[in-house]
Protein backbone atom coordinates (compact mmCIF):
# COMPACT_ATOMS: atom_id res chain seq x y z
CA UNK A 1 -10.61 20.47 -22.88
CA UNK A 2 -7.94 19.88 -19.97
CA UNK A 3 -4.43 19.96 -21.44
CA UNK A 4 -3.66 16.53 -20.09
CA UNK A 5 -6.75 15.27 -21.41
CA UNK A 6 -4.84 12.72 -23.63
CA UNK A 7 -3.11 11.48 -21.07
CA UNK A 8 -5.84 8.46 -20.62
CA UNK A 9 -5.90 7.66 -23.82
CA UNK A 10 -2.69 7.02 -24.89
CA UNK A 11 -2.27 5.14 -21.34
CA UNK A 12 -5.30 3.02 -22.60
CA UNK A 13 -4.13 2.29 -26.30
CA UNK A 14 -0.22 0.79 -24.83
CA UNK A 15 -2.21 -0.60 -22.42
CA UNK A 16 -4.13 -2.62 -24.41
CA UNK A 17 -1.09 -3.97 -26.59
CA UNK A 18 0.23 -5.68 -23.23
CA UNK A 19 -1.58 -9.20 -24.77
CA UNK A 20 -0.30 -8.66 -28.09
CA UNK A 21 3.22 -8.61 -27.29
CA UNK A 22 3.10 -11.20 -24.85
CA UNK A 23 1.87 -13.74 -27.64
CA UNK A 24 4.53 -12.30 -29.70
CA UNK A 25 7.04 -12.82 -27.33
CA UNK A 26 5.88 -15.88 -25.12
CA UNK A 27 6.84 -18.45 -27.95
CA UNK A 28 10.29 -18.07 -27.59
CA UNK A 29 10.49 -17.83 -23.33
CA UNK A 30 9.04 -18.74 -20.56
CA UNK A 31 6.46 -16.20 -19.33
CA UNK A 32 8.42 -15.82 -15.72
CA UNK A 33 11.55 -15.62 -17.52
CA UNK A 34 10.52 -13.00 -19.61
CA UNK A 35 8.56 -10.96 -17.26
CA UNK A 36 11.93 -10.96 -15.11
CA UNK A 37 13.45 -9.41 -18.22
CA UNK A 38 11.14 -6.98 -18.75
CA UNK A 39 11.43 -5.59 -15.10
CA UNK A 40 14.99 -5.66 -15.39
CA UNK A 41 15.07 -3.81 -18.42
CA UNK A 42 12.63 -1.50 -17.62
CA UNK A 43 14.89 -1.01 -13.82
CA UNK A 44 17.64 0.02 -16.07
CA UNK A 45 15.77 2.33 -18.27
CA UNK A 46 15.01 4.05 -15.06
CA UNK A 47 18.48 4.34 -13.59
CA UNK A 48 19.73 5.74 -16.65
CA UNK A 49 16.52 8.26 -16.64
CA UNK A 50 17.20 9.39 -12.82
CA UNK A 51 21.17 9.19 -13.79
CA UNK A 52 20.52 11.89 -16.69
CA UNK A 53 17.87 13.81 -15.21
CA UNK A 54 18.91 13.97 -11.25
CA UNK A 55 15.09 13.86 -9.75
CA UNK A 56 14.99 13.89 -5.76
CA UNK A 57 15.59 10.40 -4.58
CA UNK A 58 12.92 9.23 -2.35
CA UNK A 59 13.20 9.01 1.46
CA UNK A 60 13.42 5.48 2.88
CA UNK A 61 9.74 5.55 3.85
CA UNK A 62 8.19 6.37 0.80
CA UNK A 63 10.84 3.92 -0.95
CA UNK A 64 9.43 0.96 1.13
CA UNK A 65 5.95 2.15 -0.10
CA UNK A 66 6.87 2.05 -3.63
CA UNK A 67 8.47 -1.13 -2.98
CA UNK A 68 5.33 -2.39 -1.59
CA UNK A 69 2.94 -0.73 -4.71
CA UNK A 70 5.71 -2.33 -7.29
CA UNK A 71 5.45 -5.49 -5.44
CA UNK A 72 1.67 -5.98 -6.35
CA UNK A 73 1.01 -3.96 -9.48
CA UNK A 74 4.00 -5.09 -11.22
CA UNK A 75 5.60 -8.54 -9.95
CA UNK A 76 2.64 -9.80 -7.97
CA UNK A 77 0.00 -9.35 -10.72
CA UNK A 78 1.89 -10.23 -13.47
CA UNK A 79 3.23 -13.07 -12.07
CA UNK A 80 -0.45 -14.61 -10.93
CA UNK A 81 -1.59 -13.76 -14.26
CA UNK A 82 1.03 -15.94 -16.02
CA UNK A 83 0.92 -18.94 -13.75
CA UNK A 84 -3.29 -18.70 -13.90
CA UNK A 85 -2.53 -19.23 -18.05
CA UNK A 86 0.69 -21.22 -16.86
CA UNK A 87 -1.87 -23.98 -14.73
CA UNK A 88 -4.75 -24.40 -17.79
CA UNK A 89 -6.70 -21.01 -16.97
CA UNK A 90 -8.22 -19.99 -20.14
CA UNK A 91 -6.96 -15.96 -21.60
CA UNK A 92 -10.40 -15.57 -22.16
CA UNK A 93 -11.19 -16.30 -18.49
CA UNK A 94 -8.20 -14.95 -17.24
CA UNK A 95 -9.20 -11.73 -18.90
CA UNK A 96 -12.71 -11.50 -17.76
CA UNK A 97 -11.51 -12.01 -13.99
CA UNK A 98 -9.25 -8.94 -14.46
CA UNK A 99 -12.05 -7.14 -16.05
CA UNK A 100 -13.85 -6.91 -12.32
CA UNK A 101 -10.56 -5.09 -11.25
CA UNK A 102 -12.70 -1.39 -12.29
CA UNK A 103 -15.73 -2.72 -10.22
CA UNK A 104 -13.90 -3.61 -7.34
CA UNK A 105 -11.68 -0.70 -7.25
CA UNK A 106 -14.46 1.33 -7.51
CA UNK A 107 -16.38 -0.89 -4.14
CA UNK A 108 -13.19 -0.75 -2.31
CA UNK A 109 -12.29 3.02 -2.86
CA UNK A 110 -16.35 4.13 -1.92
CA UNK A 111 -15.57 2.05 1.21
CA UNK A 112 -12.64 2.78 2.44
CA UNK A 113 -11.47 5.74 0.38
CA UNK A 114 -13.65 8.22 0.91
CA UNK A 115 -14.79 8.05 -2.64
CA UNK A 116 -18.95 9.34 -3.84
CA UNK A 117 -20.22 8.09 -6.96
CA UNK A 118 -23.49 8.72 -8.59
CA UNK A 119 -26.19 6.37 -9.73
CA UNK A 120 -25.07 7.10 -12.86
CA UNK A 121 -21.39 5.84 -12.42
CA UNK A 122 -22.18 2.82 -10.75
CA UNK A 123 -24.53 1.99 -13.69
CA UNK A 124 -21.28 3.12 -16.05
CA UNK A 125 -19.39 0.21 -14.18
CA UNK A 126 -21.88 -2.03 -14.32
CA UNK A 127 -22.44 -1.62 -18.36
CA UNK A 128 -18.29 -1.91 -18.76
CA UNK A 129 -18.00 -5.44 -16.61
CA UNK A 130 -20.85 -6.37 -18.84
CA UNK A 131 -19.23 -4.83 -21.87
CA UNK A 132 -16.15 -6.27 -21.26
CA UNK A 133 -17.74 -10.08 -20.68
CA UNK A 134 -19.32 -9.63 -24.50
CA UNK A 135 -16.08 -8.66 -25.35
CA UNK A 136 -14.17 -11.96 -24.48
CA UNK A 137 -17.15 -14.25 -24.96
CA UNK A 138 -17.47 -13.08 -28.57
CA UNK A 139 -14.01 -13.35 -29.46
CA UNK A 140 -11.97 -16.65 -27.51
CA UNK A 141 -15.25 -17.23 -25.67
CA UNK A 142 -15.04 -18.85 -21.16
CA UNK A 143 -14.24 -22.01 -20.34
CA UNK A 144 -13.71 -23.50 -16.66
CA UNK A 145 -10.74 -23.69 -14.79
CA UNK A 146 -9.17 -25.87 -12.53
CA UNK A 147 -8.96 -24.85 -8.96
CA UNK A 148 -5.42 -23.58 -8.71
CA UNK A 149 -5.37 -21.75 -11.70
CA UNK A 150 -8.44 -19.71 -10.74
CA UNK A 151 -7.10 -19.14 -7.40
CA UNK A 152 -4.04 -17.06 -9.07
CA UNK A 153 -6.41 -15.19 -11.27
CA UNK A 154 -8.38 -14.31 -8.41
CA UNK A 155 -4.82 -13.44 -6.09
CA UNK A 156 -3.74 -11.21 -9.46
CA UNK A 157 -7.13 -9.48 -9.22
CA UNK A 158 -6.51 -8.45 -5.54
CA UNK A 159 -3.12 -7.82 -6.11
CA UNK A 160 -3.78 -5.23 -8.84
CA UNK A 161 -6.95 -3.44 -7.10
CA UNK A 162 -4.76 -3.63 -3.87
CA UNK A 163 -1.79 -2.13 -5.78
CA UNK A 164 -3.49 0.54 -7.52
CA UNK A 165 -5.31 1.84 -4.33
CA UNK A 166 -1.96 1.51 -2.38
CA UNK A 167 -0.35 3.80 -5.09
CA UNK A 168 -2.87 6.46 -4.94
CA UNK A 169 -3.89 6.74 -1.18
CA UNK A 170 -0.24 5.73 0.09
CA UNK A 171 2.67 5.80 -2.97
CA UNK A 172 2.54 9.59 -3.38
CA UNK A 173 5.34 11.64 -2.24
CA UNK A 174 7.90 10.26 -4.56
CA UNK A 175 9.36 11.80 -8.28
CA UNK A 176 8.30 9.20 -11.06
CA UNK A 177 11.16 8.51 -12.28
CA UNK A 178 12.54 7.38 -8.82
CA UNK A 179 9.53 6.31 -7.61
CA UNK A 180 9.30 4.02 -11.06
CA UNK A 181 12.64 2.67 -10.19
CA UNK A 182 11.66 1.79 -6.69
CA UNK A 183 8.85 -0.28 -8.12
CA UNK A 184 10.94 -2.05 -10.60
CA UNK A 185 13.09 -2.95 -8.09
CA UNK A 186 10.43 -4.92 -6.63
CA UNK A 187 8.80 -6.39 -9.36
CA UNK A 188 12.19 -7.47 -10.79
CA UNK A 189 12.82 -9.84 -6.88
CA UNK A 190 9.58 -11.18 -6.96
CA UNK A 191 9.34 -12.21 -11.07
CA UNK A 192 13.19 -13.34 -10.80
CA UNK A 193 12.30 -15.48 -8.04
CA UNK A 194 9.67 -16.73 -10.16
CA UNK A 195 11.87 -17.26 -12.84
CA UNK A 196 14.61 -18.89 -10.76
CA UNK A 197 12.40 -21.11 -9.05
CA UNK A 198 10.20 -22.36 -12.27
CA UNK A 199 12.12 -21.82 -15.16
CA UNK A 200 15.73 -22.30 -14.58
CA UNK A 201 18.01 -23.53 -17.05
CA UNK A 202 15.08 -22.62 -19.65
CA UNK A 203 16.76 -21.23 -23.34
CA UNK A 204 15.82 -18.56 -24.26
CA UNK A 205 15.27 -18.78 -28.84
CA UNK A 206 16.72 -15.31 -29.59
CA UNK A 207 15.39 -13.72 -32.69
CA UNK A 208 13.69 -10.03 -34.04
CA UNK A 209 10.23 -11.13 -33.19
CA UNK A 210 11.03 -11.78 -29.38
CA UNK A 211 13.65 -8.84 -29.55
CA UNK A 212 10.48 -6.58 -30.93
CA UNK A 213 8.56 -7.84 -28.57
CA UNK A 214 10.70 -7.52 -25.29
CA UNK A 215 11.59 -3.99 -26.46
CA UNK A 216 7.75 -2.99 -26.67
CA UNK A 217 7.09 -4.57 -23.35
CA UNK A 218 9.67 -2.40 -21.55
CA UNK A 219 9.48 1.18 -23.16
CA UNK A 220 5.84 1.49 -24.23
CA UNK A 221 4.65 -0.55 -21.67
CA UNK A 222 6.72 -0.79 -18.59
CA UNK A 223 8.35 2.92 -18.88
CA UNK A 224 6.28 5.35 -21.04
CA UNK A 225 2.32 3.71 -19.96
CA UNK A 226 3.71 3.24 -15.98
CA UNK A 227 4.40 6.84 -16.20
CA UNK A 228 1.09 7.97 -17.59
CA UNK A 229 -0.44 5.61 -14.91
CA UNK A 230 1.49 7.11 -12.17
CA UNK A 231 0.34 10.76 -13.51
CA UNK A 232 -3.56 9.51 -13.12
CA UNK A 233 -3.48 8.35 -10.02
CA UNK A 234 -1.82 11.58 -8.82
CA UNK A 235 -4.61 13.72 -10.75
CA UNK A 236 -7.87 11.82 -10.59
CA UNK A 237 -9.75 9.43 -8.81
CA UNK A 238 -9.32 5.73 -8.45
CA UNK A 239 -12.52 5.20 -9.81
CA UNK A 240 -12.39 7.18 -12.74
CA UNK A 241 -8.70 5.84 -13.86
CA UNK A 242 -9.81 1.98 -13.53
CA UNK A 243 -12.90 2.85 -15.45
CA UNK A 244 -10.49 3.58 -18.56
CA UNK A 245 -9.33 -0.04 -17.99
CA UNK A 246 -12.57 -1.57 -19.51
CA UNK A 247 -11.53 -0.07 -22.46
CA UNK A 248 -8.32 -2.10 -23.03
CA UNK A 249 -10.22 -5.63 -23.94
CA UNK A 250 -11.88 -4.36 -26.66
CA UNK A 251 -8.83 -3.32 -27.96
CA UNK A 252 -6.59 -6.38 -27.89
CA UNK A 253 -9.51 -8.30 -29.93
CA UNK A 254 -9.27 -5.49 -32.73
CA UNK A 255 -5.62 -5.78 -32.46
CA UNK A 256 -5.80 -9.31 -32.36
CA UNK A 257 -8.23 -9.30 -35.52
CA UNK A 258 -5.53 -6.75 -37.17
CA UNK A 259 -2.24 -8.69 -36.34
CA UNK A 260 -3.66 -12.39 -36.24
CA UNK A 261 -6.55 -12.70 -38.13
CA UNK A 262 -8.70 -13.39 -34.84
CA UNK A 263 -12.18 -13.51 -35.16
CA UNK A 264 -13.86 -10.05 -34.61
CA UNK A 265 -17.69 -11.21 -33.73
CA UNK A 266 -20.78 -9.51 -33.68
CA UNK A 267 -20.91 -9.71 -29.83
CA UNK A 268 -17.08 -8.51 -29.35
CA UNK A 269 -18.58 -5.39 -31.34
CA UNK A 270 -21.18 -5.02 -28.82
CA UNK A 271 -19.33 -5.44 -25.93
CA UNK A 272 -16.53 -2.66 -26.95
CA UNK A 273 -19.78 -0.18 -27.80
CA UNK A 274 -20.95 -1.36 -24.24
CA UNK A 275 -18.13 -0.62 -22.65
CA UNK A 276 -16.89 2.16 -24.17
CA UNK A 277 -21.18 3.43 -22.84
CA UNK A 278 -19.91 2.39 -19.75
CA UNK A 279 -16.83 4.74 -19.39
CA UNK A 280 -18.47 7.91 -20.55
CA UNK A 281 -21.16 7.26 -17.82
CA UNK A 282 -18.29 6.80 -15.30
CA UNK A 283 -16.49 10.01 -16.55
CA UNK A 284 -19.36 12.04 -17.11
CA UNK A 285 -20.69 11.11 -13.42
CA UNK A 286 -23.87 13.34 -14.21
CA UNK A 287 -22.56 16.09 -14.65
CA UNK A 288 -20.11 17.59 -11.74
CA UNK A 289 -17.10 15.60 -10.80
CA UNK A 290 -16.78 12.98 -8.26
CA UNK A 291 -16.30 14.11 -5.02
CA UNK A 292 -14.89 12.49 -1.69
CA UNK A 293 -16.40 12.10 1.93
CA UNK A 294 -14.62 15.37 4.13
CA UNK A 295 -11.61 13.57 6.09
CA UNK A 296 -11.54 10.31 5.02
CA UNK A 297 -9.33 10.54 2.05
CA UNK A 298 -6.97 13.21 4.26
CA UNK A 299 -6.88 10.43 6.56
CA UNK A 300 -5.35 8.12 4.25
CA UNK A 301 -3.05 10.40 2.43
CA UNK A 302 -1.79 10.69 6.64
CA UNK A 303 -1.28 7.29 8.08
């Protein structure tokens, strides 16, 4: 067993409480409002990490590029996501949508990335989507959505599959920590200006459950789970780190059982075993790792 080899797993377990605390949280706020907080926080966190520690500050170049993966993965994402629920798109939709994000990472990065995958994986991916479809329908179950609403879902989709590829074929170069605080930077213009423009003069109702809340959001999820991200993209594949993300659904609905006495269905059981099937195809991929077309990925790692 690698020594890392936990690594994905813990990413995948904060992960999956990023719904959880958002409910917790989202009574009390409005969701631009307090996804501006969170990447403010979590901006400070990270000065006060680089301040302490002293990692290499990246060069301009690879600070516009972390600027640019921040942008998306961070700000742009989150900020689609919450004005998709925002504009009547279902969570249960919403979710689903952002389940394809493994699928189409994978299509994108065999296209353009240089990336091989075996019968086998693609079949993985397939069984997750589908896993991950059983998840959502068993538990909230999919409604329609109006127009604009499922155009942000859609734009949060790309932006996160953009923004993940971006990272790995383009973001390296940089220390974490400063890299992390590049990001932030970012996401904290584009969610403020989401905040400023939608939300302003919006109280915010103060208490321990939003305080827990906002505090989970920015260490476990925005400092200590960006971290372990940032580590898998470095040391694996695209393909095989978004296949972990069909894993996450199936979680909130237990947690969501656990913490709010959601219903846990029959078919939200299947769907997590289906998934879960799905990943261990993707990882296993046969039997020998996944491998890369000669040049094409040295390509991108160049431009």
């Amino acid at each position: 067993m690698r020594a890392n080899a936990w690594i994905p797993w813990v990413f995948v377990a904060l992960w999956s409480t990023g719904f959880t605390g958002a409910k917790l949280g989202l009574p009390y706020c409005g969701p631009f409002t307090f996804l501006a907080m969170r990447m403010g926080l979590a901006l400070l966190c990270f000065a006060i990490l680089a301040a302490v520690l002293r990692p290499a500050w990246p060069e301009q170049a690879q600070a516009r590029r972390q600027w640019i993966s921040g942008g998306m993965l961070h700000g742009g994402y989150l900020g689609c996501l919450f004005a998709a629920i925002k504009l009547g798109v279902p969570a249960g939709l919403a979710a689903l949508i952002m389940g394809m994000q493994p699928l189409l990472t994978a299509l994108l990065s065999w296209r353009f990335g240089g990336q091989r995958f075996r019968a086998a994986q693609w079949l993985g991916l397939g069984l997750g989507l589908a896993g991950t479809a059983l998840v959502i329908a068993g538990s909230k179950g999919i409604a329609l959505a109006g127009g604009a609403g499922a155009a942000f879902a859609a734009a949060g989709l790309l932006l996160i599959t953009g923004g993940t590829l971006y990272q790995k074929y383009r973001g390296g170069g940089a220390h974490p920590l400063t890299g992390a605080f590049h990001q932030y930077l970012a996401a904290f213009a584009v969610t403020g200006a989401l905040a400023l423009s939608f939300e302003r003069g919006q109280a915010v109702a103060w208490n321990g459950t939003f305080i827990f809340a906002l505090g989970w959001s920015v260490l476990m999820l925005s400092v200590l789970a960006v971290l372990l991200l940032m580590r898998m993209l470095r040391d694996g594949d695209v393909g095989r780190v978004a296949a972990y993300l069909y894993l996450v659904p199936g979680l909130t609905v237990v947690q969501a059982w656990w913490l709010f006495d959601e219903r846990l269905s029959a078919a939200a059981l299947g769907g997590i075993v289906t998934a879960a099937a799905g990943v261990a195809l993707v990882l296993r991929g046969g039997r020998a790792p996944l491998s890369s077309k000669p040049g094409r990925q040295n390509r991108a790692h160049k431009e």
